[in-house]
PDB file of N, CA and C in Angstrom:
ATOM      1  N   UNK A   1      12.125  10.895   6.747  1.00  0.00           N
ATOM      2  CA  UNK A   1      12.455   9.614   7.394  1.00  0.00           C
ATOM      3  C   UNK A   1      12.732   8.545   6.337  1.00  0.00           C
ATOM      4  N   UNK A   2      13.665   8.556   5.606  1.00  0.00           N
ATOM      5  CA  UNK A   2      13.356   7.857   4.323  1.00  0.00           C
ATOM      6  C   UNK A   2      12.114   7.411   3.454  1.00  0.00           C
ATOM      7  N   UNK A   3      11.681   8.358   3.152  1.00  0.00           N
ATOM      8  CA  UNK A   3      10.777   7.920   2.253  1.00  0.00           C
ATOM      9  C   UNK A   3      10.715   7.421   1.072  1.00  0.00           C
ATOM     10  N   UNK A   4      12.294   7.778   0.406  1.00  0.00           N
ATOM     11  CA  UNK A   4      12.400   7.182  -0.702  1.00  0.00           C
ATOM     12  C   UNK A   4      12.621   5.297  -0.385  1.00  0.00           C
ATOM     13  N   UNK A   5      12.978   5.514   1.110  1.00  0.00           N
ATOM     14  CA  UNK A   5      13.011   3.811   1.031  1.00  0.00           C
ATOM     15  C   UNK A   5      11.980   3.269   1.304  1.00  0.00           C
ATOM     16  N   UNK A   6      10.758   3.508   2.199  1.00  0.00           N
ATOM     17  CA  UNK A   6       9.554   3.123   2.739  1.00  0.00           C
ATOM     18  C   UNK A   6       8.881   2.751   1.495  1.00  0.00           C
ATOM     19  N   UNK A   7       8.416   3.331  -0.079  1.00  0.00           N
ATOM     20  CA  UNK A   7       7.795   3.196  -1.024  1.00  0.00           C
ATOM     21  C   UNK A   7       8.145   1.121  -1.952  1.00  0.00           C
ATOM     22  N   UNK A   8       9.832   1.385  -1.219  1.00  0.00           N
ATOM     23  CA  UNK A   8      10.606  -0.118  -2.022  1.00  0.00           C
ATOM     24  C   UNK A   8       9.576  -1.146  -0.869  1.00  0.00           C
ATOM     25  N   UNK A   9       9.554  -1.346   0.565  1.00  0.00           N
ATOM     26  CA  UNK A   9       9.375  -2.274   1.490  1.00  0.00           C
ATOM     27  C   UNK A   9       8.124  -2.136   2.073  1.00  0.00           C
ATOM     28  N   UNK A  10       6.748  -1.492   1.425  1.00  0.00           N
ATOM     29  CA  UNK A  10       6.160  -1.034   1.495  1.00  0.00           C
ATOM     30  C   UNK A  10       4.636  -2.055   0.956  1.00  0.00           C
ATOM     31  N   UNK A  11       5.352  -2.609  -0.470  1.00  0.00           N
ATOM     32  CA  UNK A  11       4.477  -3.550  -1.345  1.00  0.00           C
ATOM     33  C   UNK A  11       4.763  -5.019  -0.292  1.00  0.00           C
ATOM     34  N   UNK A  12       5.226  -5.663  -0.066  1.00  0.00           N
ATOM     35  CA  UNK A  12       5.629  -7.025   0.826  1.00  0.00           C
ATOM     36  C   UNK A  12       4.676  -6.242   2.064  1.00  0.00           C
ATOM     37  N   UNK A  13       5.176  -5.921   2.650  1.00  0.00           N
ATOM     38  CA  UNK A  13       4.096  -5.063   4.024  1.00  0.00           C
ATOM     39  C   UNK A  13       2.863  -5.424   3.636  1.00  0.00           C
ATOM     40  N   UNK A  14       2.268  -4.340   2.526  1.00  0.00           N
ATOM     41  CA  UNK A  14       0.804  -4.927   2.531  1.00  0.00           C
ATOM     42  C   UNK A  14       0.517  -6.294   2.541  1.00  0.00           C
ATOM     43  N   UNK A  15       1.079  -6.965   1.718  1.00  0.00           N
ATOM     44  CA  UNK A  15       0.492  -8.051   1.196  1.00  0.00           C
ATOM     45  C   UNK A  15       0.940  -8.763   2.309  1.00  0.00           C
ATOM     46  N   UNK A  16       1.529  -8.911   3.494  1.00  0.00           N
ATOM     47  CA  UNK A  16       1.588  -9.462   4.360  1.00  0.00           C
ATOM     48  C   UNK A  16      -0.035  -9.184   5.650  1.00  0.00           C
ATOM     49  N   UNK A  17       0.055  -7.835   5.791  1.00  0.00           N
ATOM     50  CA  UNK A  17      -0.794  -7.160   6.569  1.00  0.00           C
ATOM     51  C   UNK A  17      -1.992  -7.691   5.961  1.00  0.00           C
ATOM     52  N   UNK A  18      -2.386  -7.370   4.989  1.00  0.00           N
ATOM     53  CA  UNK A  18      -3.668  -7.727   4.109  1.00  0.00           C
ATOM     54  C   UNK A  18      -4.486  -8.968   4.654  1.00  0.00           C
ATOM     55  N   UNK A  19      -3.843  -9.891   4.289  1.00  0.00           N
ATOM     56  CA  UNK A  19      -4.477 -11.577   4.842  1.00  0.00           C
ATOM     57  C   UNK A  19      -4.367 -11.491   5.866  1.00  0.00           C
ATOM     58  N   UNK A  20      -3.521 -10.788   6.662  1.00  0.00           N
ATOM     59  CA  UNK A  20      -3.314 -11.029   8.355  1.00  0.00           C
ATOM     60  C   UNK A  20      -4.757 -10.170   9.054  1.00  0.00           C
ATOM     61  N   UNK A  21      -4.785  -8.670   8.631  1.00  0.00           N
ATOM     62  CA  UNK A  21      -6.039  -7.979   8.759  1.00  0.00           C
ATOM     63  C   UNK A  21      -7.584  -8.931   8.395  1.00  0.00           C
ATOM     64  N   UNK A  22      -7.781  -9.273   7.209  1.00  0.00           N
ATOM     65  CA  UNK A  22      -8.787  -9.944   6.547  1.00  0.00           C
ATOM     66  C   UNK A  22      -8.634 -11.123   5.985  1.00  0.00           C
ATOM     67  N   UNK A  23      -9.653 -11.614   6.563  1.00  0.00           N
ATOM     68  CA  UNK A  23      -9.488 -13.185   6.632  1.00  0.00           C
ATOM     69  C   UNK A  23      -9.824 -13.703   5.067  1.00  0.00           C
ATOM     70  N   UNK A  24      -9.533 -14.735   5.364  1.00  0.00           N
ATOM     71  CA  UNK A  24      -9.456 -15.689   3.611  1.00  0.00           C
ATOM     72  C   UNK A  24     -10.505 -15.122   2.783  1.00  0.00           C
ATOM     73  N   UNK A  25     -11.724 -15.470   3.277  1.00  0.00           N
ATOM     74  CA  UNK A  25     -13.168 -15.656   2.804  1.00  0.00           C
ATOM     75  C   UNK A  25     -13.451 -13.943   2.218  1.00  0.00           C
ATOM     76  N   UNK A  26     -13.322 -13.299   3.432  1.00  0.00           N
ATOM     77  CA  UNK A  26     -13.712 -11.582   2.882  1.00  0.00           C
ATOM     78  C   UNK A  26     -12.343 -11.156   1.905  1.00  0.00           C
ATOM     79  N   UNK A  27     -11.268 -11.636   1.975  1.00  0.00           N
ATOM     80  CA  UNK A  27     -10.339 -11.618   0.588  1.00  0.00           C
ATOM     81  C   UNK A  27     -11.040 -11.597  -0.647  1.00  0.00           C
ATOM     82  N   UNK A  28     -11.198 -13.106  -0.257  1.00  0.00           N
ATOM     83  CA  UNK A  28     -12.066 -13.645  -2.308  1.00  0.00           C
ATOM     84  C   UNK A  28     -13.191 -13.127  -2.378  1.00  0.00           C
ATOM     85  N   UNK A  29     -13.615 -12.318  -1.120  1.00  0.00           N
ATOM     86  CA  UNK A  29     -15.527 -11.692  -2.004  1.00  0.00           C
ATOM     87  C   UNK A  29     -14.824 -10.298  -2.444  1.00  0.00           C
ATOM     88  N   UNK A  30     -14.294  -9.954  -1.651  1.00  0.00           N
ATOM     89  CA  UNK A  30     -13.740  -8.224  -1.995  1.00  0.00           C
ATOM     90  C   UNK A  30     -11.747  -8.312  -2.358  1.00  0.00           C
ATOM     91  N   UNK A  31     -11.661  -8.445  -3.948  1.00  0.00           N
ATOM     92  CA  UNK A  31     -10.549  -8.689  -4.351  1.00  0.00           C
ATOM     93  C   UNK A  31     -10.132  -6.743  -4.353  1.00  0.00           C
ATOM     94  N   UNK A  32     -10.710  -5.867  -4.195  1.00  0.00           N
ATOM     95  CA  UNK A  32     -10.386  -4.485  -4.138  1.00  0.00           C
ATOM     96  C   UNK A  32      -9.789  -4.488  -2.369  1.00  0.00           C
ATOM     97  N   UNK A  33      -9.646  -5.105  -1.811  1.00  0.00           N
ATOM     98  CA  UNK A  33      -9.678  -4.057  -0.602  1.00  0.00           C
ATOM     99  C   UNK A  33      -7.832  -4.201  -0.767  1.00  0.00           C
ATOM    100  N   UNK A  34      -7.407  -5.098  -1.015  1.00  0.00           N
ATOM    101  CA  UNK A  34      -6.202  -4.995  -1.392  1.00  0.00           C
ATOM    102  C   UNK A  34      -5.435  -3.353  -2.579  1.00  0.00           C
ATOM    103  N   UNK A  35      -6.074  -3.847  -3.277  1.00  0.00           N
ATOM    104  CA  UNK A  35      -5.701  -2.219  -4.404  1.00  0.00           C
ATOM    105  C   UNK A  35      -5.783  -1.092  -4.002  1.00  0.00           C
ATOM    106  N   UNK A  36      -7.188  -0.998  -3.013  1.00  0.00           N
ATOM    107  CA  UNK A  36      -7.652  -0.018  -2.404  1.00  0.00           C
ATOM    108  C   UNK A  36      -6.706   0.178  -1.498  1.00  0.00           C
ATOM    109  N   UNK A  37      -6.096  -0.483  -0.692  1.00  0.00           N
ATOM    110  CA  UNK A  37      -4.941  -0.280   0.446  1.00  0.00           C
ATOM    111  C   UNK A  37      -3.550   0.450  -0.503  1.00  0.00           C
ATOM    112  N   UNK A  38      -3.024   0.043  -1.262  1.00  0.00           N
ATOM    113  CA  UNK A  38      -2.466   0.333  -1.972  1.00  0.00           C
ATOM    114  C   UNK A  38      -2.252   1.239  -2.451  1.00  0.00           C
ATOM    115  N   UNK A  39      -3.605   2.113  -2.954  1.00  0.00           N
ATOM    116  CA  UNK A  39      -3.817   3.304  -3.587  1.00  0.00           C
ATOM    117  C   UNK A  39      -3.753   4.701  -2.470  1.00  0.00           C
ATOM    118  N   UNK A  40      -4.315   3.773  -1.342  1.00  0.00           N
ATOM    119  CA  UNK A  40      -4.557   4.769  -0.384  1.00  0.00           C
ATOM    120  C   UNK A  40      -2.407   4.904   0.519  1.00  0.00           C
ATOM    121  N   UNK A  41      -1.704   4.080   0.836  1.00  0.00           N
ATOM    122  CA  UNK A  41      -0.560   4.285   0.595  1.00  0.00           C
ATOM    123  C   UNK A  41       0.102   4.945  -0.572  1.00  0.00           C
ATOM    124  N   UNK A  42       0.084   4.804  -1.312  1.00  0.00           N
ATOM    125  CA  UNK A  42       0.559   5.919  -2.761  1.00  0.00           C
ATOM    126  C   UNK A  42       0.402   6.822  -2.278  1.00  0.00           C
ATOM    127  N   UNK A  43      -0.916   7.421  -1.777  1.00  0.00           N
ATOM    128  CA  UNK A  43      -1.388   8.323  -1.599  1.00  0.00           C
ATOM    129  C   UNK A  43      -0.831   9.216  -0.199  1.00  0.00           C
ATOM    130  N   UNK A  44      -0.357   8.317   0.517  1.00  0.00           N
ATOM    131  CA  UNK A  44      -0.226   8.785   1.597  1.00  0.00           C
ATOM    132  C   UNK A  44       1.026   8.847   1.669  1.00  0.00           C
ATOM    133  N   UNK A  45       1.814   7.966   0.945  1.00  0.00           N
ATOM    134  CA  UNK A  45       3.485   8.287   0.912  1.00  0.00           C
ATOM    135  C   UNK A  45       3.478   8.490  -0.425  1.00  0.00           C
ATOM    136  N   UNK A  46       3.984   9.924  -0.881  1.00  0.00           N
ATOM    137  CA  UNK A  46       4.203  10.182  -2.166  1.00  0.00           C
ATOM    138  C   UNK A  46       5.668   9.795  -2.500  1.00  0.00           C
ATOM    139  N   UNK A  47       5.936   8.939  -3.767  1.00  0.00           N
ATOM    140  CA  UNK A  47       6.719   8.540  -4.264  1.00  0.00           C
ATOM    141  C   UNK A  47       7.652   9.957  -4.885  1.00  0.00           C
ATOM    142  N   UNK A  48       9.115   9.557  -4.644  1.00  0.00           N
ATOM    143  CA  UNK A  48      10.115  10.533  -5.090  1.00  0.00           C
ATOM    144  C   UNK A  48       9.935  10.165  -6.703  1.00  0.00           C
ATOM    145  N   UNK A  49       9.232  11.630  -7.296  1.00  0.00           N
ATOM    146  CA  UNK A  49       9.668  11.803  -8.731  1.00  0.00           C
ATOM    147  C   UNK A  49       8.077  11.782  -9.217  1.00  0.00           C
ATOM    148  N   UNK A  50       7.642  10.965  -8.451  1.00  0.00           N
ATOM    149  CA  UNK A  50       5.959  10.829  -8.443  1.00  0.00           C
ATOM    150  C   UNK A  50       5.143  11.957  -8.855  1.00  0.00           C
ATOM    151  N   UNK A  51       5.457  12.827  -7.176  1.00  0.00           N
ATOM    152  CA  UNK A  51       4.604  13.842  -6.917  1.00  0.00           C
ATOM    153  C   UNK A  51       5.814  15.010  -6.774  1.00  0.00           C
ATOM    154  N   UNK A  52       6.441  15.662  -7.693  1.00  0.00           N
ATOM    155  CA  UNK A  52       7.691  16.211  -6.985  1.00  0.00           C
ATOM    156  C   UNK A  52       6.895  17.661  -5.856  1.00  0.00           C
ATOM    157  N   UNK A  53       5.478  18.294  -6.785  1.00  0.00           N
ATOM    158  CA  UNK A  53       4.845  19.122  -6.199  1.00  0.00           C
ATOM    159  C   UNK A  53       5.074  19.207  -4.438  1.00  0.00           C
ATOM    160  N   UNK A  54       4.674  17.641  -4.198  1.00  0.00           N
ATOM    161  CA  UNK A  54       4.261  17.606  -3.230  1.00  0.00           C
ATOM    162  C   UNK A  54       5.530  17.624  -1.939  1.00  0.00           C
ATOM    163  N   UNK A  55       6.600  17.056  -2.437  1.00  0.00           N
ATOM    164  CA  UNK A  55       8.015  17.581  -1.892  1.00  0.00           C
ATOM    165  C   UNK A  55       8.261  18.725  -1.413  1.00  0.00           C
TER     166      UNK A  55
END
């Protein structure tokens, strides 16, 4: 389903979703839950060239 494009429009998404999910305050105590979202997308959409294995 394009995945090579989902990985480009993917970073704006979170960081939209992020503050919208979790509010201001639990942002600035837990500056990971952001990265952590992040990592766990990587993870879940493997990047073309990334993971070719996983292709």
């Amino acid at each position: 389903m394009g995945a090579a494009v989902s990985p480009v429009p993917t970073p704006p998404s979170v960081t939209t979703a992020a503050p919208t999910s979790v509010p201001t305050p639990v942002s600035e105590r837990n500056p990971s839950p952001v990265p952590i979202m992040d990592s766990e997308i990587l993870n879940a959409i493997p990047l073309p060239g990334e993971n070719p294995d996983t292709t």
